[in-house]
C-alpha atoms as a PDB file:
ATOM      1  CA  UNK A   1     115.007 138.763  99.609  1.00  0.00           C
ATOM      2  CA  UNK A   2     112.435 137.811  97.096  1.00  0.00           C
ATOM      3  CA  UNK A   3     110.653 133.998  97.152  1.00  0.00           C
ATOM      4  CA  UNK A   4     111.796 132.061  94.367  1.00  0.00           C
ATOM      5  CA  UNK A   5     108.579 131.643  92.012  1.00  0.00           C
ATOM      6  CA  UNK A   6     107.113 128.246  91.906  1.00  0.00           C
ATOM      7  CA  UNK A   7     106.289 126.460  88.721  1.00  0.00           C
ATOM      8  CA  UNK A   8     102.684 125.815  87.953  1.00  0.00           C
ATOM      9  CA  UNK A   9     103.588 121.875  87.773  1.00  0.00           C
ATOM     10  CA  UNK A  10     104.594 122.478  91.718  1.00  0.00           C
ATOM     11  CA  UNK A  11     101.737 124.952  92.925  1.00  0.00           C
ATOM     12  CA  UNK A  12      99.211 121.592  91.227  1.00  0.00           C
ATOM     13  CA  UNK A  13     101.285 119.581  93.030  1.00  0.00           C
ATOM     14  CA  UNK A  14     101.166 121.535  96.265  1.00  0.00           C
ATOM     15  CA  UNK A  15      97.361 122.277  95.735  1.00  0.00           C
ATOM     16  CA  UNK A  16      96.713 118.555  95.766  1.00  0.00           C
ATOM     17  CA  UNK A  17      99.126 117.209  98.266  1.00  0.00           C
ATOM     18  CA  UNK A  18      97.819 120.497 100.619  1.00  0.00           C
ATOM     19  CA  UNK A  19      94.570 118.543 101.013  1.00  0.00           C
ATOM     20  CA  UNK A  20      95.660 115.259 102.208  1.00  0.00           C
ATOM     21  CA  UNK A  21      95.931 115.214 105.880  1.00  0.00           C
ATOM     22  CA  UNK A  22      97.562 112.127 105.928  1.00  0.00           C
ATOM     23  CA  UNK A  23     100.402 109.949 103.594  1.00  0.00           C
ATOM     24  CA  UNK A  24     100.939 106.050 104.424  1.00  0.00           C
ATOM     25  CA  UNK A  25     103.339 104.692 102.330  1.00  0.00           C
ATOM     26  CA  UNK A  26     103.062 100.724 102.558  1.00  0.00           C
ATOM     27  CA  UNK A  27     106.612  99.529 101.455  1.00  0.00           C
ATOM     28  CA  UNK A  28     108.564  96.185 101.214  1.00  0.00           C
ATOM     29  CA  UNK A  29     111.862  95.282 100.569  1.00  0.00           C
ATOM     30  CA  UNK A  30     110.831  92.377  97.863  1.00  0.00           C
ATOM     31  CA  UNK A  31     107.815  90.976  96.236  1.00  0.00           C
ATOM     32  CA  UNK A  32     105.549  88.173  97.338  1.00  0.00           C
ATOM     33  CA  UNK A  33     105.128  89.478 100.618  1.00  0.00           C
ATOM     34  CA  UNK A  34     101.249  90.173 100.175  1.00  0.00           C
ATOM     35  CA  UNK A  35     101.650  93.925 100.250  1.00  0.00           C
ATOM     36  CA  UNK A  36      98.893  94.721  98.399  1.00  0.00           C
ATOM     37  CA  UNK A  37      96.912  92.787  99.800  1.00  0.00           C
ATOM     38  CA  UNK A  38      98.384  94.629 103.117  1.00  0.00           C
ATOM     39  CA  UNK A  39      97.759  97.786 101.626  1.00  0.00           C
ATOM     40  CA  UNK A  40      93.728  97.687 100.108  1.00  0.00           C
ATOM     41  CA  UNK A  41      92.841  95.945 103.622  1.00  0.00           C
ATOM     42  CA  UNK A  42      93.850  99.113 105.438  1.00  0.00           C
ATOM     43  CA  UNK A  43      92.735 101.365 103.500  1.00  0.00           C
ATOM     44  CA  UNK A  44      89.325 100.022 103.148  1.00  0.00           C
ATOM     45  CA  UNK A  45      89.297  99.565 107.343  1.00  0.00           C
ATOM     46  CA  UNK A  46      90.005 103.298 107.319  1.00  0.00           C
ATOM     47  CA  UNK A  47      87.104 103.916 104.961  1.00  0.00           C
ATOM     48  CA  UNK A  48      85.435 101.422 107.288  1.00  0.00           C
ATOM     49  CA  UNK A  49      86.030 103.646 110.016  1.00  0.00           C
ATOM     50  CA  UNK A  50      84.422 106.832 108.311  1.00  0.00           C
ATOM     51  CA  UNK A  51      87.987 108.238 106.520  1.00  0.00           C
ATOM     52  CA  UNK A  52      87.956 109.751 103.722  1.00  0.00           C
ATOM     53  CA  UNK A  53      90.387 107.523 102.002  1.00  0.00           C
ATOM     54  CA  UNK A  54      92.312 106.895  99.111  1.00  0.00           C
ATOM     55  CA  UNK A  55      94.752 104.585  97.824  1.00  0.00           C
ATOM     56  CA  UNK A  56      97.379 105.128  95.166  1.00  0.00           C
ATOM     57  CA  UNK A  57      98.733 102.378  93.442  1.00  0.00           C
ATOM     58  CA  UNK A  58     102.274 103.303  92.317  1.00  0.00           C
ATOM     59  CA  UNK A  59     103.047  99.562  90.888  1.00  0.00           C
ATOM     60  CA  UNK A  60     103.145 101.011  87.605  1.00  0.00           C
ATOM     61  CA  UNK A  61     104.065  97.560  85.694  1.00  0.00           C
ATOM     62  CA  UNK A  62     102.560  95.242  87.844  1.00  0.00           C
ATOM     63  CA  UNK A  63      99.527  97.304  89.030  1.00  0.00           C
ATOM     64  CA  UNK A  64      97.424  95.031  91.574  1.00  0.00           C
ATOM     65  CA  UNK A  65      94.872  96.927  93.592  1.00  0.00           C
ATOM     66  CA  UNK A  66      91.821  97.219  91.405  1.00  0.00           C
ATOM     67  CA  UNK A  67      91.707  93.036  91.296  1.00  0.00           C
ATOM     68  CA  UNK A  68      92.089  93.485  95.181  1.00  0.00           C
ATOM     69  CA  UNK A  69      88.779  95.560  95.087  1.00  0.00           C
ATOM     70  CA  UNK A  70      86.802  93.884  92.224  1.00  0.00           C
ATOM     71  CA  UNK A  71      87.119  97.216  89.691  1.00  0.00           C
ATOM     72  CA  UNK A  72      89.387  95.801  87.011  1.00  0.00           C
ATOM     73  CA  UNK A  73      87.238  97.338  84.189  1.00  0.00           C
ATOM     74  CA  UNK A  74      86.644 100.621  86.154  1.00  0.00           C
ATOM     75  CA  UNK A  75      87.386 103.968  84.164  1.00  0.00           C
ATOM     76  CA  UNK A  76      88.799 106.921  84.838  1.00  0.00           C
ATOM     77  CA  UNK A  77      86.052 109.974  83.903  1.00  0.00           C
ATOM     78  CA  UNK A  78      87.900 113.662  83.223  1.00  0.00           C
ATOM     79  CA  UNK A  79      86.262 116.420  84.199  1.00  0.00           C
ATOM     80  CA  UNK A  80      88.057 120.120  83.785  1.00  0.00           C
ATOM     81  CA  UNK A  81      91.273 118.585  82.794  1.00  0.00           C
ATOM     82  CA  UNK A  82      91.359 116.628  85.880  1.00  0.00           C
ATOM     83  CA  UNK A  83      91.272 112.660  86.118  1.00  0.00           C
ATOM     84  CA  UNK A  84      88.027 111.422  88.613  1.00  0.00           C
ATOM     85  CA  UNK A  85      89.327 107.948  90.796  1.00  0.00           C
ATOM     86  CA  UNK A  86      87.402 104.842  90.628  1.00  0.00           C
ATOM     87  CA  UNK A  87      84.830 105.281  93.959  1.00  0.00           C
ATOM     88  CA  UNK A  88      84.639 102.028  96.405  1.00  0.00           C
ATOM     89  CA  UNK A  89      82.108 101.841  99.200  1.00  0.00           C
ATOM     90  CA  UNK A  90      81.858 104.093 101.434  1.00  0.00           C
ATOM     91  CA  UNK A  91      84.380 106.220 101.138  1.00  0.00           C
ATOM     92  CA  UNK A  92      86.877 104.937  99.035  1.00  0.00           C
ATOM     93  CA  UNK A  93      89.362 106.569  96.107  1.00  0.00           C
ATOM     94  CA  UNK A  94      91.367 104.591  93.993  1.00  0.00           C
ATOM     95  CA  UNK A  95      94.225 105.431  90.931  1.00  0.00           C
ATOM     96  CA  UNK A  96      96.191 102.407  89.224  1.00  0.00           C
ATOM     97  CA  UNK A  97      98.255 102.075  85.639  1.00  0.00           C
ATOM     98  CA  UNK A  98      95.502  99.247  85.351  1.00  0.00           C
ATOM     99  CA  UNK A  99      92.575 101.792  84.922  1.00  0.00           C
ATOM    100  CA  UNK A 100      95.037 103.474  82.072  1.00  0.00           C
ATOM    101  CA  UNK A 101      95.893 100.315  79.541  1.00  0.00           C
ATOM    102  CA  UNK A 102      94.282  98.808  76.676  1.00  0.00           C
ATOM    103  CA  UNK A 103      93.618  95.705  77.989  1.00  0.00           C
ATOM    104  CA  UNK A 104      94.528  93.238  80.824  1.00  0.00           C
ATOM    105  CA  UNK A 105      97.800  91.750  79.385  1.00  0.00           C
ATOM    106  CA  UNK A 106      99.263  95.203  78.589  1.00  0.00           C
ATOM    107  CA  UNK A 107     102.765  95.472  79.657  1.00  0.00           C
ATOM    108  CA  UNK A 108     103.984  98.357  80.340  1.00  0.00           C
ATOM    109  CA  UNK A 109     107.834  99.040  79.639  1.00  0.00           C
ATOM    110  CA  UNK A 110     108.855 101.987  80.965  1.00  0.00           C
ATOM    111  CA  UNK A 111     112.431 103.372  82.259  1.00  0.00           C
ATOM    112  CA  UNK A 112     112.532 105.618  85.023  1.00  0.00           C
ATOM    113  CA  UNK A 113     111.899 108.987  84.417  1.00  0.00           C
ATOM    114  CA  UNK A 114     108.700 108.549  82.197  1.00  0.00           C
ATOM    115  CA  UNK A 115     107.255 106.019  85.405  1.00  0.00           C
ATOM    116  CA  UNK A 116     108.638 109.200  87.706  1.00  0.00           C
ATOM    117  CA  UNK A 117     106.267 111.763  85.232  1.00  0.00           C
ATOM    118  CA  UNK A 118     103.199 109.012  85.487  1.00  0.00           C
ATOM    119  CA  UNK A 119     103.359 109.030  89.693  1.00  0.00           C
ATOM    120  CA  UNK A 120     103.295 112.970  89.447  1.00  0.00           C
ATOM    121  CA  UNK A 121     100.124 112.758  87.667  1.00  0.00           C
ATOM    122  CA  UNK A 122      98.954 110.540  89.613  1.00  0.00           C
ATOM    123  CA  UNK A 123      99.248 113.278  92.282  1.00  0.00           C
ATOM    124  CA  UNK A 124      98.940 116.418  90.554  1.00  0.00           C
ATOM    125  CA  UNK A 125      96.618 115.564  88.137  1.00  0.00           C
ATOM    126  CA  UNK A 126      93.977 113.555  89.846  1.00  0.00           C
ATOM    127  CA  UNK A 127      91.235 115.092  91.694  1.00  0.00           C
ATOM    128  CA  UNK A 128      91.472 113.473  95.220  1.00  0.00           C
ATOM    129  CA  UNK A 129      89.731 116.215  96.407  1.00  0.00           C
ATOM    130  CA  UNK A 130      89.961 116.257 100.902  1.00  0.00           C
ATOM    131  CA  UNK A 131      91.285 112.988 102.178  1.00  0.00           C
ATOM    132  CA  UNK A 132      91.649 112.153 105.282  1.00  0.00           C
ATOM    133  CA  UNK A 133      94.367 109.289 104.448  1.00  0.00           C
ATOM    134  CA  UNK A 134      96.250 108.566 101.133  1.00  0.00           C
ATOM    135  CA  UNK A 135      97.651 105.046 101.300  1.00  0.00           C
ATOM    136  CA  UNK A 136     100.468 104.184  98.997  1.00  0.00           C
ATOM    137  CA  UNK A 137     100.779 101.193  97.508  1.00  0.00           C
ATOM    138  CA  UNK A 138     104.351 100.407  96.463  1.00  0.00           C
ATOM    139  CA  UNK A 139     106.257  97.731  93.939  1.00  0.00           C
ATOM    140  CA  UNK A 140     108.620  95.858  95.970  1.00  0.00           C
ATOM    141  CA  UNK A 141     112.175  97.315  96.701  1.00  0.00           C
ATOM    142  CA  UNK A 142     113.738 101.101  96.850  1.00  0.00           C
ATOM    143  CA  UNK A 143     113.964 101.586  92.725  1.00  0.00           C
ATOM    144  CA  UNK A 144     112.341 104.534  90.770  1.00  0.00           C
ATOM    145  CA  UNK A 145     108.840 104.848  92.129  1.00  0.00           C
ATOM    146  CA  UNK A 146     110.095 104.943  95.849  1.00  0.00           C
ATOM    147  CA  UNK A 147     112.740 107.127  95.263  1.00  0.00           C
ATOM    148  CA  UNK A 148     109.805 109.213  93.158  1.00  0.00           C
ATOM    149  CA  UNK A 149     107.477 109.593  96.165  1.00  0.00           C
ATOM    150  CA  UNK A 150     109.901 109.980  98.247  1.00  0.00           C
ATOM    151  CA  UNK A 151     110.901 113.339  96.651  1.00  0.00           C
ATOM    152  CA  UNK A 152     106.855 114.434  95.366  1.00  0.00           C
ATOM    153  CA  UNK A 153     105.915 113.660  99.025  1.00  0.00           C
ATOM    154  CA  UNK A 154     108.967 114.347 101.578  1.00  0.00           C
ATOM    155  CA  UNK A 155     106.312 115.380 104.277  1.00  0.00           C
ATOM    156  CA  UNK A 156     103.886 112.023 103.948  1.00  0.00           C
ATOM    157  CA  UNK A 157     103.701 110.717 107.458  1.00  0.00           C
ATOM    158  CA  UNK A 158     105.368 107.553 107.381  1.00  0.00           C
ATOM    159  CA  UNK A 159     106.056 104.321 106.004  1.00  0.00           C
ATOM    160  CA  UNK A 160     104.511 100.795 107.016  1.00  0.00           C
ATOM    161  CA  UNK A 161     106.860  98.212 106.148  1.00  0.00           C
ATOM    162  CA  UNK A 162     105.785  94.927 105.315  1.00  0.00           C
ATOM    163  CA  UNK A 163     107.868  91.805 105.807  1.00  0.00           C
ATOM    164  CA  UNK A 164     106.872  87.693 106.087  1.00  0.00           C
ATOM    165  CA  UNK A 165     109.251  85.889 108.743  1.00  0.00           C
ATOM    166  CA  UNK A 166     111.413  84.275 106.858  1.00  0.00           C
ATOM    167  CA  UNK A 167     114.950  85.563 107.338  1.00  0.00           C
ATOM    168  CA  UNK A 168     115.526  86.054 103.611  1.00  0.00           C
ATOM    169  CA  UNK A 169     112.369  88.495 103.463  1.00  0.00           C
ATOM    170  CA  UNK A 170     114.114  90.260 106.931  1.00  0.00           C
ATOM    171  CA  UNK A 171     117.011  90.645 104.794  1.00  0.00           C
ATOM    172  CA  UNK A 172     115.573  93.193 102.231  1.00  0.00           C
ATOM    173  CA  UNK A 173     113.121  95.169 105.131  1.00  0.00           C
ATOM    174  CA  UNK A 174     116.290  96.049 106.803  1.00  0.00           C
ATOM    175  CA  UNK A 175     117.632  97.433 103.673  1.00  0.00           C
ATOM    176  CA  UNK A 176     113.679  99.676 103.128  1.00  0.00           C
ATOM    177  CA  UNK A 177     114.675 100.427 106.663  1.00  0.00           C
ATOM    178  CA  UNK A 178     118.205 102.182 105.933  1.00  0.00           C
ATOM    179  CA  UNK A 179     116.560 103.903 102.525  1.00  0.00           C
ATOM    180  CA  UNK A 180     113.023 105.209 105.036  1.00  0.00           C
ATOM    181  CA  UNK A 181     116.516 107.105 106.824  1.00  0.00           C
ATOM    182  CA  UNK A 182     118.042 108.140 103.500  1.00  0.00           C
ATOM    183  CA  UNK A 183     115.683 109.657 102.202  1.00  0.00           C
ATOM    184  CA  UNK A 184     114.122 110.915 105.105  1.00  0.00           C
ATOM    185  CA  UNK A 185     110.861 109.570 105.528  1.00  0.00           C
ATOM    186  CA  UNK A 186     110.133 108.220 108.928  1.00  0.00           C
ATOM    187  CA  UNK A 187     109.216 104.900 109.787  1.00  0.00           C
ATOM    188  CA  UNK A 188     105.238 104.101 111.156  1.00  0.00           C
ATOM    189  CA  UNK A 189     106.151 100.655 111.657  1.00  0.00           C
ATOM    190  CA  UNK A 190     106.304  96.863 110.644  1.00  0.00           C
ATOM    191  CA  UNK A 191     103.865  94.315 109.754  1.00  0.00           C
ATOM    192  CA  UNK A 192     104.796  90.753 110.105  1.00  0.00           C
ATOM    193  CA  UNK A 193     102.543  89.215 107.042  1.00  0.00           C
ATOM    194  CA  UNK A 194     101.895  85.363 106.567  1.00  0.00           C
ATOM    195  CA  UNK A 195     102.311  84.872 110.362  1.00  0.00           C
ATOM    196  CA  UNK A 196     101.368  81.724 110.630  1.00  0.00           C
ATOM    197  CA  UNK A 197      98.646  79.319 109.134  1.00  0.00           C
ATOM    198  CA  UNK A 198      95.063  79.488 111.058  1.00  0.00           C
ATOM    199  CA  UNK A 199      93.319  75.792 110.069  1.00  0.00           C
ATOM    200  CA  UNK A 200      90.387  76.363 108.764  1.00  0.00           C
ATOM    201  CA  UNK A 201      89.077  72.827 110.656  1.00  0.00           C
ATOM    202  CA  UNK A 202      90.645  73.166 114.122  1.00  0.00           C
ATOM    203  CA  UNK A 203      91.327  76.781 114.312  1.00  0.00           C
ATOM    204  CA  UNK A 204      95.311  75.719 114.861  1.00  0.00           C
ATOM    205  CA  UNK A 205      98.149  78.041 114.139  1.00  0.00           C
ATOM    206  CA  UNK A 206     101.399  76.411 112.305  1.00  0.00           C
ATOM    207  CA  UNK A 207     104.265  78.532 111.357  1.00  0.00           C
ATOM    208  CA  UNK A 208     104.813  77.749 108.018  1.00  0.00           C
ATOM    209  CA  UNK A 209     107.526  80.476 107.413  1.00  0.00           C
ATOM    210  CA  UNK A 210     108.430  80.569 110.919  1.00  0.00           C
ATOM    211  CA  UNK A 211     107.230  83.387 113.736  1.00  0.00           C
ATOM    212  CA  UNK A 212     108.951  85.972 115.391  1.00  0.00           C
ATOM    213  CA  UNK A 213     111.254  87.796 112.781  1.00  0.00           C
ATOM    214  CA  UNK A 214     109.183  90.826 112.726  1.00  0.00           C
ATOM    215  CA  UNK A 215     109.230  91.490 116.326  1.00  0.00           C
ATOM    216  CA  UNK A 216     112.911  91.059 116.876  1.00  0.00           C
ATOM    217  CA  UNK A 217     113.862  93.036 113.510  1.00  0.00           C
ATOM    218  CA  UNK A 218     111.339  95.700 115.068  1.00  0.00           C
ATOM    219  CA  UNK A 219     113.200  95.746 118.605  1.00  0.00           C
ATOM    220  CA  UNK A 220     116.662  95.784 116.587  1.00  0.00           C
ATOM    221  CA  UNK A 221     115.681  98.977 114.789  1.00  0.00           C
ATOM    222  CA  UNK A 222     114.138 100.670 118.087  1.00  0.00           C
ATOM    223  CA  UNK A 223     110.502 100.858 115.499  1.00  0.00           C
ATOM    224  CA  UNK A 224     106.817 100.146 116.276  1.00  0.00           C
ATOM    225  CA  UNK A 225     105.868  96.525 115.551  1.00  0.00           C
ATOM    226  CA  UNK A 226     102.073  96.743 114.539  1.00  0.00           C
ATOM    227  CA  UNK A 227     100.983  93.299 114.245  1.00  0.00           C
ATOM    228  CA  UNK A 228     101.047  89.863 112.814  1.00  0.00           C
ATOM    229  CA  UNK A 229      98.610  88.770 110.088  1.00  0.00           C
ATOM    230  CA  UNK A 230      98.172  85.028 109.259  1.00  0.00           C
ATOM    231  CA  UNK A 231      97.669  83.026 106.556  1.00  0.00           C
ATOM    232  CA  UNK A 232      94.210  81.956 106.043  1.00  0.00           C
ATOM    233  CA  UNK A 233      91.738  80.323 102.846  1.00  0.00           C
ATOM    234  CA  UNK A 234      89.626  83.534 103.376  1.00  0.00           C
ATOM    235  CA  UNK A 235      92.473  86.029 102.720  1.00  0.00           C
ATOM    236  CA  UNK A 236      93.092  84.970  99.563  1.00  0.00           C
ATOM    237  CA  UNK A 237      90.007  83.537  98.258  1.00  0.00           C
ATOM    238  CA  UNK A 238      88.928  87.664  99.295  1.00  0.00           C
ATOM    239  CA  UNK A 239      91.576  88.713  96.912  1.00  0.00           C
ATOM    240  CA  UNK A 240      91.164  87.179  94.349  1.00  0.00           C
ATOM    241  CA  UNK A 241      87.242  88.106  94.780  1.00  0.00           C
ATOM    242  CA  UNK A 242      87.536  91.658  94.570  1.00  0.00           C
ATOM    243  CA  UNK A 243      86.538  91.666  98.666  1.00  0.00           C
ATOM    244  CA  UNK A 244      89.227  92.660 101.099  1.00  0.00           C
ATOM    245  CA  UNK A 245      88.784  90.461 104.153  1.00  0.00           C
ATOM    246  CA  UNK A 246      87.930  93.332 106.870  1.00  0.00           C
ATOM    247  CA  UNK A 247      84.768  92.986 104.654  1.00  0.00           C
ATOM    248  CA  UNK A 248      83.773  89.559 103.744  1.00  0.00           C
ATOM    249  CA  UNK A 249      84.931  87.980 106.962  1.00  0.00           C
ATOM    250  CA  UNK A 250      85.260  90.999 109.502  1.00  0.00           C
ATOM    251  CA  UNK A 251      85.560  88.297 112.693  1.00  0.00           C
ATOM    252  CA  UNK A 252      88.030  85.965 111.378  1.00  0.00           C
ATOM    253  CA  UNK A 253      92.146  86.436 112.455  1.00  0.00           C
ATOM    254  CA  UNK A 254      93.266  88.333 109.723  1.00  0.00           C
ATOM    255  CA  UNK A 255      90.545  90.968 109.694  1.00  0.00           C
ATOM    256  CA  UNK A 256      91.016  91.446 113.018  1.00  0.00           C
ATOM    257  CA  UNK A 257      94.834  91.594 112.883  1.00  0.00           C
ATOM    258  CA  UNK A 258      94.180  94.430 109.592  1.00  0.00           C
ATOM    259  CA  UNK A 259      91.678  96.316 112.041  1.00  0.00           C
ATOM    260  CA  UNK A 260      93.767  96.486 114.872  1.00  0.00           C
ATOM    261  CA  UNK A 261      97.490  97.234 112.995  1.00  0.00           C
ATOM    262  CA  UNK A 262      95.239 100.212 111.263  1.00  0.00           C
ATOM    263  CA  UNK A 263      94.115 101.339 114.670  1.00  0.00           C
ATOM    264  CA  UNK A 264      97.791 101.851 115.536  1.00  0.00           C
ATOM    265  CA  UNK A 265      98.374 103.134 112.971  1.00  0.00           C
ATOM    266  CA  UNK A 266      95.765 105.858 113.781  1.00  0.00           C
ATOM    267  CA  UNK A 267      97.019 106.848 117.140  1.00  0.00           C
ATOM    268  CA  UNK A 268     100.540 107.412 115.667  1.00  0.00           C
ATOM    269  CA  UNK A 269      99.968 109.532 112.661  1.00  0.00           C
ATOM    270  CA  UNK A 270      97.119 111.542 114.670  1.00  0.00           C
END
């Protein structure tokens, strides 16, 4: 029997995804949870560690990631018809809505089939070139742009699901947890963000949004738990800096909590 003939639109979209080695999707079940800020941290440790690395930033209406790296007012170059990312040191790749609009305060009101259409080209149409990772960075919840990737990349590796302790945050990452199974996606495993505030005077821990709730949800699902990340003045002074912490303050908690959740991460997709 015959193959079915491909599309052109699929053999791009095979051609590009065929040189990734590796897909992390960084997901949450609501907003606030600091997964961007989850998200540029490990995938500028991976550069860190030599990667070739890229991160896609599927937020398309509230597109974070270039403030996370200091390249709000990078452009996109075109070169044969193809779309060049914004480059980070060392080894960083990075595509966002942000590098696309006319200015800052742009909004961009889109239903879900055009936003499905701009996450293809964001695939197909973008020269990533051979990466060693592609980390995802998704808007909060299981609505058009994760059911999108889901179906553009059913073979990505996994998902890292990112959750604060509070039980009302649980509440939504058990419901990313029964869409990862839907649609078929398996599960990497489950950062516990905001774990915690680290004094910057005594070097004290207190649990402002409790502790805990990541581990036990992790235990309850039978998934890998991959680490707790604190709250600390650095983290989010480094955000809004354009500096993810692993860089501006590799020694303190969090940085080390990002470094070793990414090593983890390492030995399971590899």
């Amino acid at each position: 029997m015959a193959k079915p003939m491909i599309s052109a639109e699929d053999f791009k979209l095979q051609e590009s995804l065929g040189k990734i080695k590796h897909i992390i999707i960084v997901i949450s079940g609501k907003g606030g949870v600091g997964k961007s800020t989850v998200s540029s941290n490990l995938a500028m440790a991976l550069s860190m560690k030599g990667y070739q690395t890229g991160i896609m930033d599927v937020d398309i209406t509230g597109p974070n990631i270039p403030k996370m790296f200091g390249i709000e007012d990078g452009q996109l170059d075109v070169e044969d018809e193809a779309l060049i990312p914004v480059m980070v040191p060392p080894s960083l790749k990075v595509i966002s809505m942000e590098f696309l609009l006319p200015n800052k305060d742009a909004a961009v009101i889109w239903r879900g089939p055009v936003k499905m259409t701009a996450v293809r080209q964001f695939i197909e149409d973008v020269r990533w070139g051979d990466l060693d990772y592609l980390v995802v960075d998704m808007p909060p919840g299981t609505g058009d742009e994760a059911i999108s990737i889901a179906q553009l990349m059913p073979k990505a590796d996994g998902m890292v699901l990112v959750t604060t302790p509070q039980e009302v945050s649980l509440m939504d990452c058990r419901k990313t947890v029964t869409f990862s199974s839907q649609v078929g996606i398996p599960i990497i495993g489950l950062i516990e963000n905001m774990s915690g505030f680290v004094c910057p005077h005594c070097g004290k821990i207190t649990d402002i949004f409790k502790s805990g709730g990541g581990v036990a949800t992790a235990k309850n699902f039978n998934m890998q738990f991959l680490g707790k990340v604190p709250i600390e003045p650095g983290i989010v002074d480094s955000g809004d800096e354009g500096m993810p912490i692993v860089i501006k303050d590799p020694d303190c908690e969090s940085a080390k909590a990002f470094k070793s959740i990414v090593d983890k991460i390492i030995k399971t997709v590899e």
